[in-house]
PDB file of N, CA and C in Angstrom:
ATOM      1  N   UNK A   1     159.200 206.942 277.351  1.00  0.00           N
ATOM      2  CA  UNK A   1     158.479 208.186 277.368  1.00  0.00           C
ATOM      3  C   UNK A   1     158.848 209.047 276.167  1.00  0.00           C
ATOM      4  N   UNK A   2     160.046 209.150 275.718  1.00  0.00           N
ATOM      5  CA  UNK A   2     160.492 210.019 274.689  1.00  0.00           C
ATOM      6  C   UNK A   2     160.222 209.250 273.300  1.00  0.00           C
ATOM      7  N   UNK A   3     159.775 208.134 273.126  1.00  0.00           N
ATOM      8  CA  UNK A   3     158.987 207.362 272.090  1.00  0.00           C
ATOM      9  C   UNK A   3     157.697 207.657 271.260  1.00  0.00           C
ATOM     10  N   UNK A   4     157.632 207.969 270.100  1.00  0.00           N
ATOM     11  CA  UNK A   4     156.568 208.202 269.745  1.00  0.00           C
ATOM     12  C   UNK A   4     155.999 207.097 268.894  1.00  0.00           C
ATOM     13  N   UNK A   5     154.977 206.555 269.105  1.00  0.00           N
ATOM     14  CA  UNK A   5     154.197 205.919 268.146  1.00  0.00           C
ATOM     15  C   UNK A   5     152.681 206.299 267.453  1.00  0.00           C
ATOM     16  N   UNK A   6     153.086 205.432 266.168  1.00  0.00           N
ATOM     17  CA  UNK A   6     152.363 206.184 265.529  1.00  0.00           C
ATOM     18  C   UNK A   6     151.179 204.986 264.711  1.00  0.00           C
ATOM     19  N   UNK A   7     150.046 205.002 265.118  1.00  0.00           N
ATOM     20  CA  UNK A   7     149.099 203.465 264.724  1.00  0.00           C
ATOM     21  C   UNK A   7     148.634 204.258 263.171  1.00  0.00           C
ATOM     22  N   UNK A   8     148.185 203.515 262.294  1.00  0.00           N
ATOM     23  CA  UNK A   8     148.087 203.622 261.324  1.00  0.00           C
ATOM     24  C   UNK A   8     146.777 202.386 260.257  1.00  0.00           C
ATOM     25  N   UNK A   9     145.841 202.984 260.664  1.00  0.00           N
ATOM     26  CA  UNK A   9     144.658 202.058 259.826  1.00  0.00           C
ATOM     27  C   UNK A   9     144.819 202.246 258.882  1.00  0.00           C
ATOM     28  N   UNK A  10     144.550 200.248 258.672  1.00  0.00           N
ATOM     29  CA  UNK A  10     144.880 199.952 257.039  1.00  0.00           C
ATOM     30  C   UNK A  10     143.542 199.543 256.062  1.00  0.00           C
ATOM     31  N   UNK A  11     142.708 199.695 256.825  1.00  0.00           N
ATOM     32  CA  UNK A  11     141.041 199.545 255.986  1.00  0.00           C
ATOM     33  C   UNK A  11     140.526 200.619 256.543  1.00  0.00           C
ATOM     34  N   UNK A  12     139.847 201.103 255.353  1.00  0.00           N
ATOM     35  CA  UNK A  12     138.868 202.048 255.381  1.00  0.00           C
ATOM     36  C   UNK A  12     136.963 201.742 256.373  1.00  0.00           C
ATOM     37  N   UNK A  13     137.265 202.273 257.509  1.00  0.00           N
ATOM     38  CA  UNK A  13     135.776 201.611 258.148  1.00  0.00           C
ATOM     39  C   UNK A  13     134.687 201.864 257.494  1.00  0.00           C
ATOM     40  N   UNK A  14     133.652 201.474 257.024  1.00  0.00           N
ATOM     41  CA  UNK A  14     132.466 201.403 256.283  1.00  0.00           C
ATOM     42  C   UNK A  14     131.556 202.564 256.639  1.00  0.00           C
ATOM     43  N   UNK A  15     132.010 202.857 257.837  1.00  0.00           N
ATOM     44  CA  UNK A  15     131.109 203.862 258.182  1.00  0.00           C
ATOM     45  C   UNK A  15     131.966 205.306 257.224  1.00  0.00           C
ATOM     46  N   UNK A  16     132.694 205.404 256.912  1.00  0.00           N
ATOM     47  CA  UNK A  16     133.672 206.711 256.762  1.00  0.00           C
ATOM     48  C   UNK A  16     133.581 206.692 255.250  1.00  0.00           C
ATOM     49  N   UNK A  17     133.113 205.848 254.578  1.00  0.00           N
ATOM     50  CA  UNK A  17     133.256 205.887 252.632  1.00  0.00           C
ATOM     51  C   UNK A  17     131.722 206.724 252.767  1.00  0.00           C
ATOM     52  N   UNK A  18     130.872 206.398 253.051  1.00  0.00           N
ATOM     53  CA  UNK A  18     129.781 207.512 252.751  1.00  0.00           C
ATOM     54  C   UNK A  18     129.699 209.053 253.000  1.00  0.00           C
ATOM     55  N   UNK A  19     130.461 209.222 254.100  1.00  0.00           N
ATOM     56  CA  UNK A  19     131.228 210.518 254.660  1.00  0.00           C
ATOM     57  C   UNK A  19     131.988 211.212 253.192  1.00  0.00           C
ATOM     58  N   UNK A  20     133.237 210.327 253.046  1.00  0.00           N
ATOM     59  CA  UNK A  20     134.110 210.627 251.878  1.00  0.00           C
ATOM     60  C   UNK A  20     133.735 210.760 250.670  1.00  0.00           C
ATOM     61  N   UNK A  21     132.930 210.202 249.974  1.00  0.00           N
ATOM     62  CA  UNK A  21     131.755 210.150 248.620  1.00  0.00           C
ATOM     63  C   UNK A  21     131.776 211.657 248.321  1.00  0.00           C
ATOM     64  N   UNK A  22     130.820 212.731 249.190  1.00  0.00           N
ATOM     65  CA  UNK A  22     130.798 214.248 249.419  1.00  0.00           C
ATOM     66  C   UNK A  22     132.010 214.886 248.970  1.00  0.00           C
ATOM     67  N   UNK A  23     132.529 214.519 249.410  1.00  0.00           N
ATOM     68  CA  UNK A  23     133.852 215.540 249.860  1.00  0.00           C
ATOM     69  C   UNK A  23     134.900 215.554 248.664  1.00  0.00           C
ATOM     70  N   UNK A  24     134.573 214.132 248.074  1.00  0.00           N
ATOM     71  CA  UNK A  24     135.246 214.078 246.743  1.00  0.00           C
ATOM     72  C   UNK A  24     134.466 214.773 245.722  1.00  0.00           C
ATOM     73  N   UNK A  25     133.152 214.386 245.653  1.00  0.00           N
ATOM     74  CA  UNK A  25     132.436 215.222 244.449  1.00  0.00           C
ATOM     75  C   UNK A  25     132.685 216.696 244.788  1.00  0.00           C
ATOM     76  N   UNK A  26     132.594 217.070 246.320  1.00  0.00           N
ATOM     77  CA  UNK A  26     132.478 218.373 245.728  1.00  0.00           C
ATOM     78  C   UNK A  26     134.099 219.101 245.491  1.00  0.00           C
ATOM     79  N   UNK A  27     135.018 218.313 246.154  1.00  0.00           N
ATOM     80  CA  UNK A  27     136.404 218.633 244.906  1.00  0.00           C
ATOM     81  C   UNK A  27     136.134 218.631 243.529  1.00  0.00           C
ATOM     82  N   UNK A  28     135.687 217.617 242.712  1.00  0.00           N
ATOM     83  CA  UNK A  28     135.890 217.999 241.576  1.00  0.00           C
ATOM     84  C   UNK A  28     135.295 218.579 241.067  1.00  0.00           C
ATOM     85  N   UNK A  29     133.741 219.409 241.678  1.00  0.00           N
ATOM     86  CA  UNK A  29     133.428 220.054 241.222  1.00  0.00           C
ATOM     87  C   UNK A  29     133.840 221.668 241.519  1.00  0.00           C
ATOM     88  N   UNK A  30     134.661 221.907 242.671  1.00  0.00           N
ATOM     89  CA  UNK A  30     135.673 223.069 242.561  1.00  0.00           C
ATOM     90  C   UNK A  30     136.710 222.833 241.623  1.00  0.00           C
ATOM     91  N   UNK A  31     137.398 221.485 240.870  1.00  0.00           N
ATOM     92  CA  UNK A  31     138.422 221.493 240.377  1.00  0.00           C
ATOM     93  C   UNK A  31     137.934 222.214 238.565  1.00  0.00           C
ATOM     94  N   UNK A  32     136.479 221.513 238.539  1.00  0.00           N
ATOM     95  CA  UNK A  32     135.737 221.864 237.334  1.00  0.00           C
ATOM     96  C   UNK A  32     135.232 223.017 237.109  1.00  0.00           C
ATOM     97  N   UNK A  33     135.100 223.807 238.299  1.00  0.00           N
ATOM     98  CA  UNK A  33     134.838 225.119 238.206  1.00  0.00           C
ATOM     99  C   UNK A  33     135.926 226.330 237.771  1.00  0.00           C
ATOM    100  N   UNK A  34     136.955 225.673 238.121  1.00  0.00           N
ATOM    101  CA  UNK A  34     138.576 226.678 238.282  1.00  0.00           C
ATOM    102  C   UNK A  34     139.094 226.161 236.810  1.00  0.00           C
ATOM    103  N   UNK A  35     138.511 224.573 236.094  1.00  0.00           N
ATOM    104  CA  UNK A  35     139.276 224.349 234.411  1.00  0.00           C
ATOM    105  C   UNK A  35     138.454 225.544 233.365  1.00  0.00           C
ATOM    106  N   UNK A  36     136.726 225.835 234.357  1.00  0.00           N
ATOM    107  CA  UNK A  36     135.731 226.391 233.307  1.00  0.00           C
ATOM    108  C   UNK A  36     136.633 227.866 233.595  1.00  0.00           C
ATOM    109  N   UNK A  37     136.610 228.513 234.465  1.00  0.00           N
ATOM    110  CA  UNK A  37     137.072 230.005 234.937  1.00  0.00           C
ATOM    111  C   UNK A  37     138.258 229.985 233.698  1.00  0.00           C
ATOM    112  N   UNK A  38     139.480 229.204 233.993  1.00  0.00           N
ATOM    113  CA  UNK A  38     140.771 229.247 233.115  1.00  0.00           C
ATOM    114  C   UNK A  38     140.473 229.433 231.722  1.00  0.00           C
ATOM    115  N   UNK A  39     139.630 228.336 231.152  1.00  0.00           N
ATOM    116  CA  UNK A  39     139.135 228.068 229.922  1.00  0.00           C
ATOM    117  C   UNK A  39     138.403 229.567 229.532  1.00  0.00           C
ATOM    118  N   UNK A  40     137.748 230.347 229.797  1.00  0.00           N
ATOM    119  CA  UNK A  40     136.743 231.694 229.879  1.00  0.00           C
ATOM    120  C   UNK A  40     137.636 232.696 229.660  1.00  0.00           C
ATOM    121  N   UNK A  41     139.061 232.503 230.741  1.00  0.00           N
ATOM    122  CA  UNK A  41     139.718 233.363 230.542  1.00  0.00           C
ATOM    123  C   UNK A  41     141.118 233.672 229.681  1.00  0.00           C
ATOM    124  N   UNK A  42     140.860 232.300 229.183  1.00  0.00           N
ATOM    125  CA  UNK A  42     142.286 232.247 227.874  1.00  0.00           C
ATOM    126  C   UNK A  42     141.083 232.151 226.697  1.00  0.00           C
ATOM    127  N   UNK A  43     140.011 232.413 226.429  1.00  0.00           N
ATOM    128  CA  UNK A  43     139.058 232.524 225.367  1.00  0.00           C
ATOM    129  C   UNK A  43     138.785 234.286 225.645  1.00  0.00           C
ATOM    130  N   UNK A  44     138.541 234.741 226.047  1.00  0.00           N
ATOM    131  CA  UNK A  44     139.372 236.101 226.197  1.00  0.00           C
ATOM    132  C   UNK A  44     140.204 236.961 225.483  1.00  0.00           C
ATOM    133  N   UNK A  45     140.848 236.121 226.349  1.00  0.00           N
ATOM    134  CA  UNK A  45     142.269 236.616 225.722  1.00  0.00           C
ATOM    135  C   UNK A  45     142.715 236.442 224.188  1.00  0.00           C
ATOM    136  N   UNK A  46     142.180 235.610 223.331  1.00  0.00           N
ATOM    137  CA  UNK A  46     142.109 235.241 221.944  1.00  0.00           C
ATOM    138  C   UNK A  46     141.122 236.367 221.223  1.00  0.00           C
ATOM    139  N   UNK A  47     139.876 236.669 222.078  1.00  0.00           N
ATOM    140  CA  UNK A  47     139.286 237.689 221.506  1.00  0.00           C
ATOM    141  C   UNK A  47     139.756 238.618 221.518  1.00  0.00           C
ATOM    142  N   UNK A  48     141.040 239.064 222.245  1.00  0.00           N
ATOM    143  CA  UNK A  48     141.704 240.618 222.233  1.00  0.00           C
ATOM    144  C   UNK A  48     142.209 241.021 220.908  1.00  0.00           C
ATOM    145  N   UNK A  49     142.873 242.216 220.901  1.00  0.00           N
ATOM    146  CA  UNK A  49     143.006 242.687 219.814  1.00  0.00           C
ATOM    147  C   UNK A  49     144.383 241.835 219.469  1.00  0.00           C
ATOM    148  N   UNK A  50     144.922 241.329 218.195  1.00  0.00           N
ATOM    149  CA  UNK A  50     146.054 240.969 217.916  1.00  0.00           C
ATOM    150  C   UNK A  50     147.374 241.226 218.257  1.00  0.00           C
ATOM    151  N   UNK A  51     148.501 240.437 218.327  1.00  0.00           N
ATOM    152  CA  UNK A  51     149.575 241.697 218.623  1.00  0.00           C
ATOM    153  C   UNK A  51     150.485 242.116 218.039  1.00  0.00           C
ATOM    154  N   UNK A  52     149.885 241.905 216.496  1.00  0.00           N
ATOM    155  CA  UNK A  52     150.649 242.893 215.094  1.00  0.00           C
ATOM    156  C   UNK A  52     149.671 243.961 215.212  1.00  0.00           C
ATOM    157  N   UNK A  53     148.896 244.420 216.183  1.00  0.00           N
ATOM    158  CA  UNK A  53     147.693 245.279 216.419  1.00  0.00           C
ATOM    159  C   UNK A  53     148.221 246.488 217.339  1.00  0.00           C
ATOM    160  N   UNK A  54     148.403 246.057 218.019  1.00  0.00           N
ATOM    161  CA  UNK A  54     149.094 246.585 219.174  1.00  0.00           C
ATOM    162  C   UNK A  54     150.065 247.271 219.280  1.00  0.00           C
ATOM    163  N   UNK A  55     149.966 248.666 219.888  1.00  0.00           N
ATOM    164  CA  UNK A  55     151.067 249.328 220.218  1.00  0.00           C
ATOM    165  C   UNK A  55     151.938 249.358 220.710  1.00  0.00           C
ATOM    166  N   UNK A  56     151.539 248.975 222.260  1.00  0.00           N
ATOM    167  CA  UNK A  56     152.484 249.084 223.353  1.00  0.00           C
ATOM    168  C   UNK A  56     152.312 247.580 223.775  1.00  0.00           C
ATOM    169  N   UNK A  57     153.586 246.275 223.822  1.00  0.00           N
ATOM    170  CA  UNK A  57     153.147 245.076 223.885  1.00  0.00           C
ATOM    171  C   UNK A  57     154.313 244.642 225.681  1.00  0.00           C
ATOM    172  N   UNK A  58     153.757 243.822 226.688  1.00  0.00           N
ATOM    173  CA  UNK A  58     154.103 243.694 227.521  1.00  0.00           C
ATOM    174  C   UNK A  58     155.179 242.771 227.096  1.00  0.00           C
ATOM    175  N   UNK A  59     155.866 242.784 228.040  1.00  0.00           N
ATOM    176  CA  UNK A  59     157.475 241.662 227.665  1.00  0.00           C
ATOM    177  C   UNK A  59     156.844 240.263 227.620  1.00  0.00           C
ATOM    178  N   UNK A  60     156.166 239.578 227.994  1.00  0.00           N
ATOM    179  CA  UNK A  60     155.560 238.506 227.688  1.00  0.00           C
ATOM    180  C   UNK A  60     154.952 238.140 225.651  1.00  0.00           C
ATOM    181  N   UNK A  61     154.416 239.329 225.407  1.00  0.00           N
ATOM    182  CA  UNK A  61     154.083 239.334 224.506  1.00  0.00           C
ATOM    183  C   UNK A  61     155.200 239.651 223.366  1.00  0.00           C
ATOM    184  N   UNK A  62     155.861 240.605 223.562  1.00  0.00           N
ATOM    185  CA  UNK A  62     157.171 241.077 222.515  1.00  0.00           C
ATOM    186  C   UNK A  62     157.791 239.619 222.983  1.00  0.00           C
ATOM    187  N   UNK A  63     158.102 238.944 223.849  1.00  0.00           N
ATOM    188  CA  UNK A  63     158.801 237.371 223.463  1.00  0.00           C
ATOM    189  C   UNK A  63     158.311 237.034 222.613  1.00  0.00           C
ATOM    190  N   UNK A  64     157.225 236.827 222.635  1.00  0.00           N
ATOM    191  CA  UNK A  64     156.224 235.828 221.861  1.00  0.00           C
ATOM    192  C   UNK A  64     156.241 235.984 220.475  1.00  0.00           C
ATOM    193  N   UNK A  65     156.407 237.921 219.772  1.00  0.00           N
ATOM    194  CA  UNK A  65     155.994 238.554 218.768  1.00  0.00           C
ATOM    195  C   UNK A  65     157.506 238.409 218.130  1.00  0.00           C
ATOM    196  N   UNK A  66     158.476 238.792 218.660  1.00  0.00           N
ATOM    197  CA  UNK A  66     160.048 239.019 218.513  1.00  0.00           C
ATOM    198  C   UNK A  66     160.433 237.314 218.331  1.00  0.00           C
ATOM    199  N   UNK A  67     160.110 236.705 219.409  1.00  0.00           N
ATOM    200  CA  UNK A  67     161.146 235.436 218.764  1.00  0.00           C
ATOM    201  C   UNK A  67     162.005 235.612 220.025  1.00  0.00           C
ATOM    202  N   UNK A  68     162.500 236.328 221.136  1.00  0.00           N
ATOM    203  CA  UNK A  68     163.633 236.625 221.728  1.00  0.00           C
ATOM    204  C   UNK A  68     162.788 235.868 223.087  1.00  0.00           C
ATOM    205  N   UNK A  69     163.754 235.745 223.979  1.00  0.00           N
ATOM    206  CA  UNK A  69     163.382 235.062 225.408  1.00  0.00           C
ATOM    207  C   UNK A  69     162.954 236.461 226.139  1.00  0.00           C
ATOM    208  N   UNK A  70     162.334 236.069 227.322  1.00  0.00           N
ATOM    209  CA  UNK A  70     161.879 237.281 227.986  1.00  0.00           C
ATOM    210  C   UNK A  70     162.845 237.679 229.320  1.00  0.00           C
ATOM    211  N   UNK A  71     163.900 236.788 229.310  1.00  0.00           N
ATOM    212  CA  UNK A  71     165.258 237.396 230.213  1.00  0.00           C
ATOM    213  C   UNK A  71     165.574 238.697 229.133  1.00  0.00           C
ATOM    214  N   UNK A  72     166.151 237.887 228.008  1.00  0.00           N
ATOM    215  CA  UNK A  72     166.813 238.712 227.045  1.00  0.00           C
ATOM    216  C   UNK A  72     166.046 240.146 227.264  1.00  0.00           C
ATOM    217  N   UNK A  73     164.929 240.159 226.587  1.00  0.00           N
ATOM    218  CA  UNK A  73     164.526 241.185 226.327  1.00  0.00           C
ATOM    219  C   UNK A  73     164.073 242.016 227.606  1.00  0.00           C
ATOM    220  N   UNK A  74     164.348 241.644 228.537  1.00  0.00           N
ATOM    221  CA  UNK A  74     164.324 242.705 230.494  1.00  0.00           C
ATOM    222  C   UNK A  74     165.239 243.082 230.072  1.00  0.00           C
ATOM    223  N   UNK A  75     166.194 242.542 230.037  1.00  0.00           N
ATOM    224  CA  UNK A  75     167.843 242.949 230.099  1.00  0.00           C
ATOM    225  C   UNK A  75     167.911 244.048 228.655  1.00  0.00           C
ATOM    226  N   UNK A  76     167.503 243.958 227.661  1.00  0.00           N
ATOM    227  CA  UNK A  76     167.651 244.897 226.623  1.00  0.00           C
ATOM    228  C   UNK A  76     167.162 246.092 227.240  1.00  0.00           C
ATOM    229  N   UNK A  77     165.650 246.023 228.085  1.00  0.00           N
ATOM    230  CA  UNK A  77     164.431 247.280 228.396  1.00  0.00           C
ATOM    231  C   UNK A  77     165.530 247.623 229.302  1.00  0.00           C
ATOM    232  N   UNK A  78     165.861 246.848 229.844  1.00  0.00           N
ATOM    233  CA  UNK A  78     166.599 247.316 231.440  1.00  0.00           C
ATOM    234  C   UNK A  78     167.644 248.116 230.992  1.00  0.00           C
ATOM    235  N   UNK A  79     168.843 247.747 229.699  1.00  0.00           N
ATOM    236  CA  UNK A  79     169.606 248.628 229.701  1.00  0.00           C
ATOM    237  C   UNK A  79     169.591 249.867 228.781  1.00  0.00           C
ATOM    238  N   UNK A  80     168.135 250.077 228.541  1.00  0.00           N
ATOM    239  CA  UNK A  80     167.868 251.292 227.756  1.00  0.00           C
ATOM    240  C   UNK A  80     166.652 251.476 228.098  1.00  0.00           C
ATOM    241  N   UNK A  81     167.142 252.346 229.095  1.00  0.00           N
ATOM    242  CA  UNK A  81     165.943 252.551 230.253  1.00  0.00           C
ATOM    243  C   UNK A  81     165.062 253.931 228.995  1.00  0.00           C
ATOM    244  N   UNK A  82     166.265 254.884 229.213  1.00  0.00           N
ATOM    245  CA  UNK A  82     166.042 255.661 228.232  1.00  0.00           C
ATOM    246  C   UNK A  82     165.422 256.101 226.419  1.00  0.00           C
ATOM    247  N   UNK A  83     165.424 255.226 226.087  1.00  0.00           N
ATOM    248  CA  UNK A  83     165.201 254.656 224.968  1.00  0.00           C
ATOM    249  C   UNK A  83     163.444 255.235 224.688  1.00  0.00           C
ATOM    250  N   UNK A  84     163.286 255.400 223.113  1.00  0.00           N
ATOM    251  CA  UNK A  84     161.745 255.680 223.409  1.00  0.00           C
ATOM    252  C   UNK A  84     161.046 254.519 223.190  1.00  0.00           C
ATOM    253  N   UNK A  85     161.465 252.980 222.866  1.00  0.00           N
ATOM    254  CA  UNK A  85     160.669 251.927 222.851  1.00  0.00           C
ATOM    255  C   UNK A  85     160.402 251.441 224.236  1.00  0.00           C
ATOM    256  N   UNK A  86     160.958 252.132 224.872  1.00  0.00           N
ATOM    257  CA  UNK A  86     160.359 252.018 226.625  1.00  0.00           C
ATOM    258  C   UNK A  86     159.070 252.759 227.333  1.00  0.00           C
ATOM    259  N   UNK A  87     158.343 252.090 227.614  1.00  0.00           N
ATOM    260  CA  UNK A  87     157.356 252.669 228.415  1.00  0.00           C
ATOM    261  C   UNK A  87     156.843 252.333 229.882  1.00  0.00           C
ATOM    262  N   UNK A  88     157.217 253.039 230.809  1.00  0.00           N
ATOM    263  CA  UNK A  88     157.209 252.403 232.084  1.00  0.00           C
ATOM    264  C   UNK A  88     155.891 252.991 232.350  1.00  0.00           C
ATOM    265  N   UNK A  89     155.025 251.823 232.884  1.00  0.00           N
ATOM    266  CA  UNK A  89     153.868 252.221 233.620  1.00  0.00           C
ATOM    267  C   UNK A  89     153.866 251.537 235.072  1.00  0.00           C
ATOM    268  N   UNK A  90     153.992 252.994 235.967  1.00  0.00           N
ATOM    269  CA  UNK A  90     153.885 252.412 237.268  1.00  0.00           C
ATOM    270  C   UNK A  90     155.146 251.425 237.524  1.00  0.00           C
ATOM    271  N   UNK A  91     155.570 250.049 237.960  1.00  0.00           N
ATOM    272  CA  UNK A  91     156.539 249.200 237.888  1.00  0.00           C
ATOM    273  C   UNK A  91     156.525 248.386 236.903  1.00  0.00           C
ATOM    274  N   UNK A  92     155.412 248.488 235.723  1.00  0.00           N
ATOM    275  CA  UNK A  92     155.742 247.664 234.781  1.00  0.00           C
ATOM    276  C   UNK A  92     156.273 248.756 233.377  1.00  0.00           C
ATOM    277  N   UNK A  93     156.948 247.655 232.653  1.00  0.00           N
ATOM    278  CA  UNK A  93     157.511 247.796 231.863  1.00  0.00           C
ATOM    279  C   UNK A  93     157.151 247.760 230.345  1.00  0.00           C
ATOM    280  N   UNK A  94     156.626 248.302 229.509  1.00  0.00           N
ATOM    281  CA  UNK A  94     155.778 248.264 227.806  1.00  0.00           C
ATOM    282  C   UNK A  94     156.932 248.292 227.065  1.00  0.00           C
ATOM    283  N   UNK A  95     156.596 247.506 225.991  1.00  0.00           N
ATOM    284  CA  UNK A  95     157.367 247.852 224.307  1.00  0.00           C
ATOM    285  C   UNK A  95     157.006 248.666 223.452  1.00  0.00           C
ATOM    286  N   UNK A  96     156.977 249.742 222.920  1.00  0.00           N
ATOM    287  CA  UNK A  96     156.626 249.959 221.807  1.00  0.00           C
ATOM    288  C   UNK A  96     156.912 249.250 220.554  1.00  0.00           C
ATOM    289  N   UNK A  97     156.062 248.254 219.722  1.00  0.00           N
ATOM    290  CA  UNK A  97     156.155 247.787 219.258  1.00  0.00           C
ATOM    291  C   UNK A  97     156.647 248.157 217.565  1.00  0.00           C
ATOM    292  N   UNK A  98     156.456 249.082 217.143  1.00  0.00           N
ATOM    293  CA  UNK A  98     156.986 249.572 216.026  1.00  0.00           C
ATOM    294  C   UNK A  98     158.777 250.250 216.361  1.00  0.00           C
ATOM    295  N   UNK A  99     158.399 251.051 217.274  1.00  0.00           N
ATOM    296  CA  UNK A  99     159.807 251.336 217.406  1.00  0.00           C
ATOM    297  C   UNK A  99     160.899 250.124 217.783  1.00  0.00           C
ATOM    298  N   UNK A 100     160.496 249.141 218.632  1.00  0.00           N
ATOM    299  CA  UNK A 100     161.321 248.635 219.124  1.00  0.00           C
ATOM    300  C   UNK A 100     161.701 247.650 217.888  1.00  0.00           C
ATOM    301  N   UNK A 101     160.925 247.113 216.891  1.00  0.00           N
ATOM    302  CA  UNK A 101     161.232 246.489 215.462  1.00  0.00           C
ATOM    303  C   UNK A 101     161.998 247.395 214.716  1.00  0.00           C
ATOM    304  N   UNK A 102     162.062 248.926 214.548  1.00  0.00           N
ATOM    305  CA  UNK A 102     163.366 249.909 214.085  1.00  0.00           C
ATOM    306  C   UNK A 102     164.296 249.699 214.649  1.00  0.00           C
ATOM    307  N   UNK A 103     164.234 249.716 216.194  1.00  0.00           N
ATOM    308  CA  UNK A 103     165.759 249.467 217.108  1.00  0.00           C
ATOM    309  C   UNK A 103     166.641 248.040 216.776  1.00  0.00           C
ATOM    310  N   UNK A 104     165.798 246.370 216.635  1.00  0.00           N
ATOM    311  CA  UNK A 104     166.102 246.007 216.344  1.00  0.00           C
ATOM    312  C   UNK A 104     166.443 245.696 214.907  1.00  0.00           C
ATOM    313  N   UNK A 105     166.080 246.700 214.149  1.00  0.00           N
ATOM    314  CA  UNK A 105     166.735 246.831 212.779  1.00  0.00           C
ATOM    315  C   UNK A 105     167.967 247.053 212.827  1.00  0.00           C
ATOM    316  N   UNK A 106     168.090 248.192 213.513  1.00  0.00           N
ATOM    317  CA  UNK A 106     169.173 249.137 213.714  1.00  0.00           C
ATOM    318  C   UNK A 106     170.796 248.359 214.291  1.00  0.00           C
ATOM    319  N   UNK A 107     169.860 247.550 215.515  1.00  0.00           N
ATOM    320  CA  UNK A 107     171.018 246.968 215.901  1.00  0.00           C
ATOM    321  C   UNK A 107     171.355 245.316 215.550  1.00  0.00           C
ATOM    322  N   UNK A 108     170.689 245.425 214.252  1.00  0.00           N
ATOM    323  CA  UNK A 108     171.262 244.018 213.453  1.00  0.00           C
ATOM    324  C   UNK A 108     172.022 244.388 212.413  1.00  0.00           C
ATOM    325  N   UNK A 109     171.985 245.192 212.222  1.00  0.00           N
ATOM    326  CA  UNK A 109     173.223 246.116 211.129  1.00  0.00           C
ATOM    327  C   UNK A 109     174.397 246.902 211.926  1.00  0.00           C
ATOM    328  N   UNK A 110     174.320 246.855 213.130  1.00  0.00           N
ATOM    329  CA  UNK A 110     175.662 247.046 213.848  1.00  0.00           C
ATOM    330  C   UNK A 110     177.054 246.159 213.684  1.00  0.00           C
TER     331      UNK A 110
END
């Protein structure tokens, strides 16, 4: 009684592949819909303005622009909260991008 078994068909019944046919196309055509959406929306993003353009650049982007990892550079924003290359909007966090290229002037000659 405390036994469980478990049967397990090993051919596909003939009746059930015409069923399945559907169900696959229309996966890939949700999978093809979500590569076109992605694709739309990183073509986008290329049309934005540059980010030697840009003022205020999100920590994703100052990685990218700086060269520095984006731990590093939380941990820099984080410990100069104060600082005017900080710009907190709401819970996120901005670079000022000119200033924060003075700061790191500043503190490569330390």
């Amino acid at each position: 009684m405390d036994k469980i078994i478990y049967l397990q068909e090993r051919t596909i019944k003939p009746q059930a592949v015409p069923y399945m046919v559907p169900l696959a196309y229309d996966a890939i055509m949700r999978l093809d819909n979500k590569i076109k959406e992605a694709n739309s929306i990183e073509s986008e993003k290329k049309n934005s303005l540059p980010i030697w353009h840009k003022y205020l650049l999100t920590i994703e982007e100052a990685a990218e622009y700086f060269g520095i990892g984006e731990k590093r550079l939380r941990s820099i924003v984080n410990e100069n909260i104060g600082e005017d290359f900080v710009v907190e909007i709401g819970s996120q966090k901005r670079i000022k991008r000119q200033l924060f290229e003075q700061y790191l002037n500043y503190a490569g000659t330390i």
